[in-house]
N, C-alpha and C. Protein backbone atom coordinates (compact mmCIF):
# COMPACT_ATOMS: atom_id res chain seq x y z
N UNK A 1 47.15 19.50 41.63
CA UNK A 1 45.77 19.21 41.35
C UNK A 1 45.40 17.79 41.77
N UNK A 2 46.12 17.08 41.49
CA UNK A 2 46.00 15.43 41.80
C UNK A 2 45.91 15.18 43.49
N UNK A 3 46.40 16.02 44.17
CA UNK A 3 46.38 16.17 45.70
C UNK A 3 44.86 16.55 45.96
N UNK A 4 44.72 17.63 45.23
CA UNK A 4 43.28 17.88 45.51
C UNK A 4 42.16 17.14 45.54
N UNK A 5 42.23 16.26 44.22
CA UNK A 5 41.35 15.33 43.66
C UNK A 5 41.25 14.04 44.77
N UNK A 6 42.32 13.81 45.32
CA UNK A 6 42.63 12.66 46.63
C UNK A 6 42.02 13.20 47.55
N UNK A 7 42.21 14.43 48.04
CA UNK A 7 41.51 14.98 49.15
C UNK A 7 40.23 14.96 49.15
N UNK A 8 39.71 15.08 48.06
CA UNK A 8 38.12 15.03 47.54
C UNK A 8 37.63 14.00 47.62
N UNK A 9 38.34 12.46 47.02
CA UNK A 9 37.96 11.52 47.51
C UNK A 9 37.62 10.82 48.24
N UNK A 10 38.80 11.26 49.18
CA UNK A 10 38.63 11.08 50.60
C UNK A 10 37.53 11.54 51.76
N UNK A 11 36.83 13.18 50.89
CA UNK A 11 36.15 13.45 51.59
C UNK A 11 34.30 12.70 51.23
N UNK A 12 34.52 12.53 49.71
CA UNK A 12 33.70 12.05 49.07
C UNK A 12 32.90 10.66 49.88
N UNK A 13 33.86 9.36 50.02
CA UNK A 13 33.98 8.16 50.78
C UNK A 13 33.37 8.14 52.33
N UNK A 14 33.98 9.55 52.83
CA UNK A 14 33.48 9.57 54.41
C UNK A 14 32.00 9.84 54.09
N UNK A 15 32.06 10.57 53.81
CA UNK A 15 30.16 11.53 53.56
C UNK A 15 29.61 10.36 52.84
N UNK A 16 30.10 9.39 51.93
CA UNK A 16 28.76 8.18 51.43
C UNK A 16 29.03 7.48 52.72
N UNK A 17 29.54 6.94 53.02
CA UNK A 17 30.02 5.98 54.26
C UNK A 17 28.97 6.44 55.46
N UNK A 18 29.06 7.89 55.81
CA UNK A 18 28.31 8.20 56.74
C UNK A 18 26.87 8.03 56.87
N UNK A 19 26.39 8.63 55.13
CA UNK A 19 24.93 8.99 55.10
C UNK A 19 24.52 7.07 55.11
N UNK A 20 25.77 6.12 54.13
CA UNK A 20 24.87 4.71 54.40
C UNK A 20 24.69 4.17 55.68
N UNK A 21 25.57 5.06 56.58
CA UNK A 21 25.42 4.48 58.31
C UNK A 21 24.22 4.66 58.67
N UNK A 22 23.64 6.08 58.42
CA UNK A 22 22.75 6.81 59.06
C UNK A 22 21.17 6.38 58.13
N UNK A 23 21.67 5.65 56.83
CA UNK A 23 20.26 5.41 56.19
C UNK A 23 19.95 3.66 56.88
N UNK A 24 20.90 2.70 57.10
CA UNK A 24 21.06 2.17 57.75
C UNK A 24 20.13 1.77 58.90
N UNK A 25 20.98 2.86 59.77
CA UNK A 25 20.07 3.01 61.09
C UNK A 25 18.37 3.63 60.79
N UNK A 26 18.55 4.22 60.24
CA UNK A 26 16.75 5.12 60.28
C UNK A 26 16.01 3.87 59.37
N UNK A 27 16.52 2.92 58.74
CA UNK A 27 15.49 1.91 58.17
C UNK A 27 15.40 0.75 59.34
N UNK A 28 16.25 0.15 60.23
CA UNK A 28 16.24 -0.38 61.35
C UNK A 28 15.41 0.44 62.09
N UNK A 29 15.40 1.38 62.44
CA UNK A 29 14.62 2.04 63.89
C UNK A 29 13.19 2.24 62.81
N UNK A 30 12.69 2.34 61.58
CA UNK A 30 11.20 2.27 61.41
C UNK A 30 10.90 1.37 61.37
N UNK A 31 11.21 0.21 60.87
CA UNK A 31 11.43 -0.70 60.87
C UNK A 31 10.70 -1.62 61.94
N UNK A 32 11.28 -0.75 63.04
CA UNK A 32 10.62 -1.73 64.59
C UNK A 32 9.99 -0.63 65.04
N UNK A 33 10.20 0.61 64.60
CA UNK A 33 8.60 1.34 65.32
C UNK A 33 7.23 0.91 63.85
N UNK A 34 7.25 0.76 63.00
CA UNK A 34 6.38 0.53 62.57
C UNK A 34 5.52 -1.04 62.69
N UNK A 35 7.13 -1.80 63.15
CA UNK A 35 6.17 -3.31 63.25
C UNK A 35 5.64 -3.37 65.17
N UNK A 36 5.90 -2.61 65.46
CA UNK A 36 5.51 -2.02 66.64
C UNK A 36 6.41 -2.56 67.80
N UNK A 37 7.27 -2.88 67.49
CA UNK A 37 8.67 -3.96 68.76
C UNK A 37 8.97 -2.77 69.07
N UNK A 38 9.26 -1.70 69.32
CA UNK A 38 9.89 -0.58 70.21
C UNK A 38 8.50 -0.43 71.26
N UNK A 39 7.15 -0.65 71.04
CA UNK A 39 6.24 -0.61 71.76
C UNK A 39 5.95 -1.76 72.89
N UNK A 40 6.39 -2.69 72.29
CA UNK A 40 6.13 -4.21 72.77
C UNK A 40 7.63 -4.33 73.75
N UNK A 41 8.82 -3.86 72.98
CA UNK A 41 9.38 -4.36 74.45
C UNK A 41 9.58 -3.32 75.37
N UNK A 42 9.24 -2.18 75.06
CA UNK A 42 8.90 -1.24 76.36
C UNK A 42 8.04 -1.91 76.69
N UNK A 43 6.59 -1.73 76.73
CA UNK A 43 5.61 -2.16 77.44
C UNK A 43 5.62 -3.72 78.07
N UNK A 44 6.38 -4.33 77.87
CA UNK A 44 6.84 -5.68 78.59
C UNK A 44 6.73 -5.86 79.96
N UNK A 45 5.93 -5.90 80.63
CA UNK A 45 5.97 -5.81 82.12
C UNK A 45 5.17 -4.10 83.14
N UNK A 46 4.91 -3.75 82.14
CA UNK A 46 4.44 -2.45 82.54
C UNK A 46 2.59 -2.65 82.76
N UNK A 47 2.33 -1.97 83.40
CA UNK A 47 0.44 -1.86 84.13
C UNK A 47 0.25 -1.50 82.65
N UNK A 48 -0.95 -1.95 82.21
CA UNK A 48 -1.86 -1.96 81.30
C UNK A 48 -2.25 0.17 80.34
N UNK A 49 -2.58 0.42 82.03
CA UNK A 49 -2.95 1.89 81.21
C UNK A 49 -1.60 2.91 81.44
N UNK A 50 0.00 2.26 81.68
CA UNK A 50 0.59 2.94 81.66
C UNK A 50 1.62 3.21 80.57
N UNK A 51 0.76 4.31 79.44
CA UNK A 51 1.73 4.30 77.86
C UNK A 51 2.55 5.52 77.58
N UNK A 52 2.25 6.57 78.97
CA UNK A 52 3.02 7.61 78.67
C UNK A 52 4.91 7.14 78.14
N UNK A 53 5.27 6.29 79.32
CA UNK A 53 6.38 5.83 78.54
C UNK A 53 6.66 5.40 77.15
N UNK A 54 5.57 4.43 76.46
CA UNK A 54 5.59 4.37 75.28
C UNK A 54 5.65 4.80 74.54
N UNK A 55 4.41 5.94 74.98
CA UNK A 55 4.65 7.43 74.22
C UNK A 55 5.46 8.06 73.68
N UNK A 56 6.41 8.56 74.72
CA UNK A 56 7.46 8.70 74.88
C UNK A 56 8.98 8.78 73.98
N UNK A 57 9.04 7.09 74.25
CA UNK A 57 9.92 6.23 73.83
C UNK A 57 9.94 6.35 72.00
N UNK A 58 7.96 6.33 71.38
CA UNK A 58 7.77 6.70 70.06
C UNK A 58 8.07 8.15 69.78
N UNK A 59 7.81 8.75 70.58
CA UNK A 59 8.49 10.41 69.96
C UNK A 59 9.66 10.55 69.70
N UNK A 60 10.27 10.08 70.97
CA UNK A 60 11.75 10.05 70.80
C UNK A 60 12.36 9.76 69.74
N UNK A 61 11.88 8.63 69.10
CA UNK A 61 12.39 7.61 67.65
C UNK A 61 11.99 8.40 66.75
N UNK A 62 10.90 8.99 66.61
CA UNK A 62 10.29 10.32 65.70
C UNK A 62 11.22 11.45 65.33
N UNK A 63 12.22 12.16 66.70
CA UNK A 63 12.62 12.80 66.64
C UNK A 63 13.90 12.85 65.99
N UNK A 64 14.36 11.64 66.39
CA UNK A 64 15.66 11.19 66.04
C UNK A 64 15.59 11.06 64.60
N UNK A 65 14.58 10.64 64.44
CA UNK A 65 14.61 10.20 62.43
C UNK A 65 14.73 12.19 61.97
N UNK A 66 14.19 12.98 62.73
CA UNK A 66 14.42 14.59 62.24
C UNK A 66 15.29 14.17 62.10
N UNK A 67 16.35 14.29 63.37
CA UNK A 67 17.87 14.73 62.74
C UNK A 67 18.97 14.33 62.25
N UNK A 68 18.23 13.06 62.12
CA UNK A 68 19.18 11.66 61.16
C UNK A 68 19.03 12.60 59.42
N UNK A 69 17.59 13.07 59.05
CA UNK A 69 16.95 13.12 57.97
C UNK A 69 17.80 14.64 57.85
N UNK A 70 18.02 15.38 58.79
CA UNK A 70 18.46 16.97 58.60
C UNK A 70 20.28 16.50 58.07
N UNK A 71 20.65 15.64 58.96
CA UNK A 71 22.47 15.02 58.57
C UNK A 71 22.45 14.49 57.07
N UNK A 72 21.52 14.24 56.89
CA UNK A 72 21.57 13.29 55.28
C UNK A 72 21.53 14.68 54.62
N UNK A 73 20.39 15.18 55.14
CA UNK A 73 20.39 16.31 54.45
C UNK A 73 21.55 17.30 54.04
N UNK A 74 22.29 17.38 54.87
CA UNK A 74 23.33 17.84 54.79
C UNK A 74 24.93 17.45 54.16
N UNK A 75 24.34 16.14 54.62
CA UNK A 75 25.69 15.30 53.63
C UNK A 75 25.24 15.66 52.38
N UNK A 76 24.25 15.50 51.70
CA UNK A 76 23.85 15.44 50.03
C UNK A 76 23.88 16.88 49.48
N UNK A 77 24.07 17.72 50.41
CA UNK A 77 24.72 18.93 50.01
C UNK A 77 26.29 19.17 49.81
N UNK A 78 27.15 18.80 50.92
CA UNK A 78 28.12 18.34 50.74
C UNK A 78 28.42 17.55 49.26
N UNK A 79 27.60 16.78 49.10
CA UNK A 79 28.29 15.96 48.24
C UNK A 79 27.93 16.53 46.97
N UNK A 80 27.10 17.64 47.00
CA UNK A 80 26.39 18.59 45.48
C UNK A 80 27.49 19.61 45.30
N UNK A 81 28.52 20.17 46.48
CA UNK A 81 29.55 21.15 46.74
C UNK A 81 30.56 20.40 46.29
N UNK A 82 31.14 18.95 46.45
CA UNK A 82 31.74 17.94 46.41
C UNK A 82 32.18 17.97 44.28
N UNK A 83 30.67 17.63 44.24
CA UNK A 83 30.57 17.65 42.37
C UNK A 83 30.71 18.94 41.61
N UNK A 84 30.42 20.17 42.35
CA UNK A 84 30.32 21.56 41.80
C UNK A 84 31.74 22.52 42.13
N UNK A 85 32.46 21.46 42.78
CA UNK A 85 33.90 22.52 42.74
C UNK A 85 33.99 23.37 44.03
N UNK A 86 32.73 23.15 44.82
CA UNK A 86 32.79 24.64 46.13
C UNK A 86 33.15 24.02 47.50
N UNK A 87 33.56 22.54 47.41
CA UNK A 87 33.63 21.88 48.50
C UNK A 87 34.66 23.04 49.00
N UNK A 88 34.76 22.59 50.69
CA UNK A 88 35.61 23.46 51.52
C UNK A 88 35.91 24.71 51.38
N UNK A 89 35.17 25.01 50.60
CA UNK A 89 35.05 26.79 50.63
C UNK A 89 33.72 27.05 51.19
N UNK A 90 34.03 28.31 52.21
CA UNK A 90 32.68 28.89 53.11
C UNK A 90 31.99 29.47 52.10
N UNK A 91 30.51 28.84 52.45
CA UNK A 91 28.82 29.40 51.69
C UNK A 91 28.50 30.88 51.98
N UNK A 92 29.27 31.72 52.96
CA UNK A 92 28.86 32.48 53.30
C UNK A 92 30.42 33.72 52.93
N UNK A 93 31.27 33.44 53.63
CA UNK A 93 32.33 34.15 52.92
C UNK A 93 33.08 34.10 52.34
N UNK A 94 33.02 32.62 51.26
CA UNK A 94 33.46 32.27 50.25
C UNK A 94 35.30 32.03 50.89
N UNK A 95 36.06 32.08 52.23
CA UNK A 95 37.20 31.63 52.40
C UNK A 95 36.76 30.02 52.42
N UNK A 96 38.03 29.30 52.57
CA UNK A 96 38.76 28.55 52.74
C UNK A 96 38.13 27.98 54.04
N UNK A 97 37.48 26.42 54.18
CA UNK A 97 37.18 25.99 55.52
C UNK A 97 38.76 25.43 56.07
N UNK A 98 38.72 25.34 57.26
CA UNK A 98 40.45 24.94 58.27
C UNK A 98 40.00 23.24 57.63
N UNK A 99 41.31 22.74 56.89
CA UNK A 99 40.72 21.41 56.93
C UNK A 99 40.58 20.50 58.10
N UNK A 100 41.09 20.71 59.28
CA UNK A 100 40.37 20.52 60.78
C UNK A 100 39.32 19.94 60.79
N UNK A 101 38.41 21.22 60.41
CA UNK A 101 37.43 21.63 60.76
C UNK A 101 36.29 20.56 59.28
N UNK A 102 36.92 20.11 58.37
CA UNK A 102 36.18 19.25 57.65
C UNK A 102 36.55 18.13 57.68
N UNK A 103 37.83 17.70 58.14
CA UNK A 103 37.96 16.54 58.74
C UNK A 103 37.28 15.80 60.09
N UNK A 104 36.75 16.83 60.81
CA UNK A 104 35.48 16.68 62.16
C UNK A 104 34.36 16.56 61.82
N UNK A 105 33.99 17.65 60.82
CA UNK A 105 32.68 17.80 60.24
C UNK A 105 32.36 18.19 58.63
N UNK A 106 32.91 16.59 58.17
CA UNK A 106 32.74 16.64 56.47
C UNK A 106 31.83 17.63 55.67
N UNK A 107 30.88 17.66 56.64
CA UNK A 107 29.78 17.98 55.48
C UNK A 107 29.42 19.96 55.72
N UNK A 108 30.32 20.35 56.69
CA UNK A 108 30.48 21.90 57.08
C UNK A 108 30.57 22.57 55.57
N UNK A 109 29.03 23.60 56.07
CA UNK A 109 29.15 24.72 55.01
C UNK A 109 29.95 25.49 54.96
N UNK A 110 30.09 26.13 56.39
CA UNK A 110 30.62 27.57 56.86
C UNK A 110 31.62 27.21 57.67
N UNK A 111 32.56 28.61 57.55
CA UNK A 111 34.34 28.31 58.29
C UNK A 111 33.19 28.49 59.45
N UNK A 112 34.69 28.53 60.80
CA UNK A 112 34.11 28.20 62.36
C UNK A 112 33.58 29.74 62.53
N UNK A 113 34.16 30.96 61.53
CA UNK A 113 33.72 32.30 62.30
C UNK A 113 31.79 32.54 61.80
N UNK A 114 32.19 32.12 60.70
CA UNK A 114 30.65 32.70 60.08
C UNK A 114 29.75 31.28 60.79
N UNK A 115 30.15 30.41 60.87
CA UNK A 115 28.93 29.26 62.04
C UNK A 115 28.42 30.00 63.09
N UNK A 116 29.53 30.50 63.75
CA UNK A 116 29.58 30.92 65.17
C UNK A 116 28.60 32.24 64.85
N UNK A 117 28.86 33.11 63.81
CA UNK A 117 27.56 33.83 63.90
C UNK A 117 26.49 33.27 63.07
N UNK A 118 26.62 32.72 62.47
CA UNK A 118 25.27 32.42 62.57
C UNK A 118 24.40 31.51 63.57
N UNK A 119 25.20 31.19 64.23
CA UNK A 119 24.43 30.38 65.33
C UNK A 119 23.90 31.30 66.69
N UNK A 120 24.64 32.44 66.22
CA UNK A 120 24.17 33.49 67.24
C UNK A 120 23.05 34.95 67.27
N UNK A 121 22.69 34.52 65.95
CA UNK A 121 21.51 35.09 65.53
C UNK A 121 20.45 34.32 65.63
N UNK A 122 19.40 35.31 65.49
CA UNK A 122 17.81 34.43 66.52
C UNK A 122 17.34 33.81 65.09
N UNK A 123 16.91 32.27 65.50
CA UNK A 123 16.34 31.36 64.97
C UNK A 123 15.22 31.77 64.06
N UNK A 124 15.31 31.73 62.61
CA UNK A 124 14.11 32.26 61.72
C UNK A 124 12.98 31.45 62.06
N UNK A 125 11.80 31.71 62.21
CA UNK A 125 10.86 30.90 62.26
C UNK A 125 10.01 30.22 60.65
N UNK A 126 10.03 29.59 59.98
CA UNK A 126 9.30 28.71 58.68
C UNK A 126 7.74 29.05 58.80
C-alpha cells in the first residue's frame, strides 16, 4: 500500500507542477495580449493598414489559451481521480492504465485501447 501511496505522489507533484507551468504561461501570454505588446511588437515596422497579421498573431494566443484551459482542465480531473481512489484506472473500462502510458500522459483517463476508440468515433457536436 505504501508503494502505492508514493506512486500517487509522484503522480500528484507532476500534475500540480504541470498545471502551475501552464497557469504560469496563460497569465504571461494575457498579460501582453491584453496590455497590447503582442500587437505592438508584431506591428513594429509593418505598413499602417496591414493587421491581418496581427490579427492573426491575436487568434492564435486566443487559441492557445483553449487548449492550455482544456489541459488544466484535465489535470484537475486527474487530480479529483487522484483524491477519489480511481486514479489509473480506465473511465471507460474500468482496467488498469499501462503505467507507461501515465507516466507520458499523467492526467490520461482512458487505457490506449478505449482512447483509440474513442478518438475514432465522429466528434459530438455541443
Amino acid at each position: 500500500m505504501e508503494k502505492k501511496e508514493t506512486i500517487g505522489k509522484a503522480f500528484r507533484k507532476r500534475l500540480v507542477k504541470k498545471r502551475e507551468e501552464i497557469v504560469g504561461s496563460l497569465t504571461d501570454n494575457m498579460k501582453k495580449l491584453m496590455s497590447g505588446e503582442i500587437r505592438q511588437a508584431i506591428a513594429a515596422g509593418q505598413e499602417h493598414g496591414d493587421c491581418a497579421v496581427v490579427n492573426q498573431a491575436e487568434y492564435l494566443s486566443c487559441a492557445q489559451f483553449d487548449v492550455n484551459m482544456e489541459v488544466i482542465r484535465k489535470i484537475d480531473l486527474a487530480l479529483k481521480r487522484l483524491d477519489d481512489g480511481r486514479y489509473g484506472f480506465c473511465e471507460e473500462c474500468g482496467k488498469k492504465i499501462n503505467p507507461k502510458r501515465l507516466k507520458c500522459m499523467p492526467s490520461a483517463a482512458f487505457c490506449r485501447d478505449c482512447q483509440e476508440t474513442k478518438e475514432q468515433q465522429p466528434a459530438r457536436r455541443v
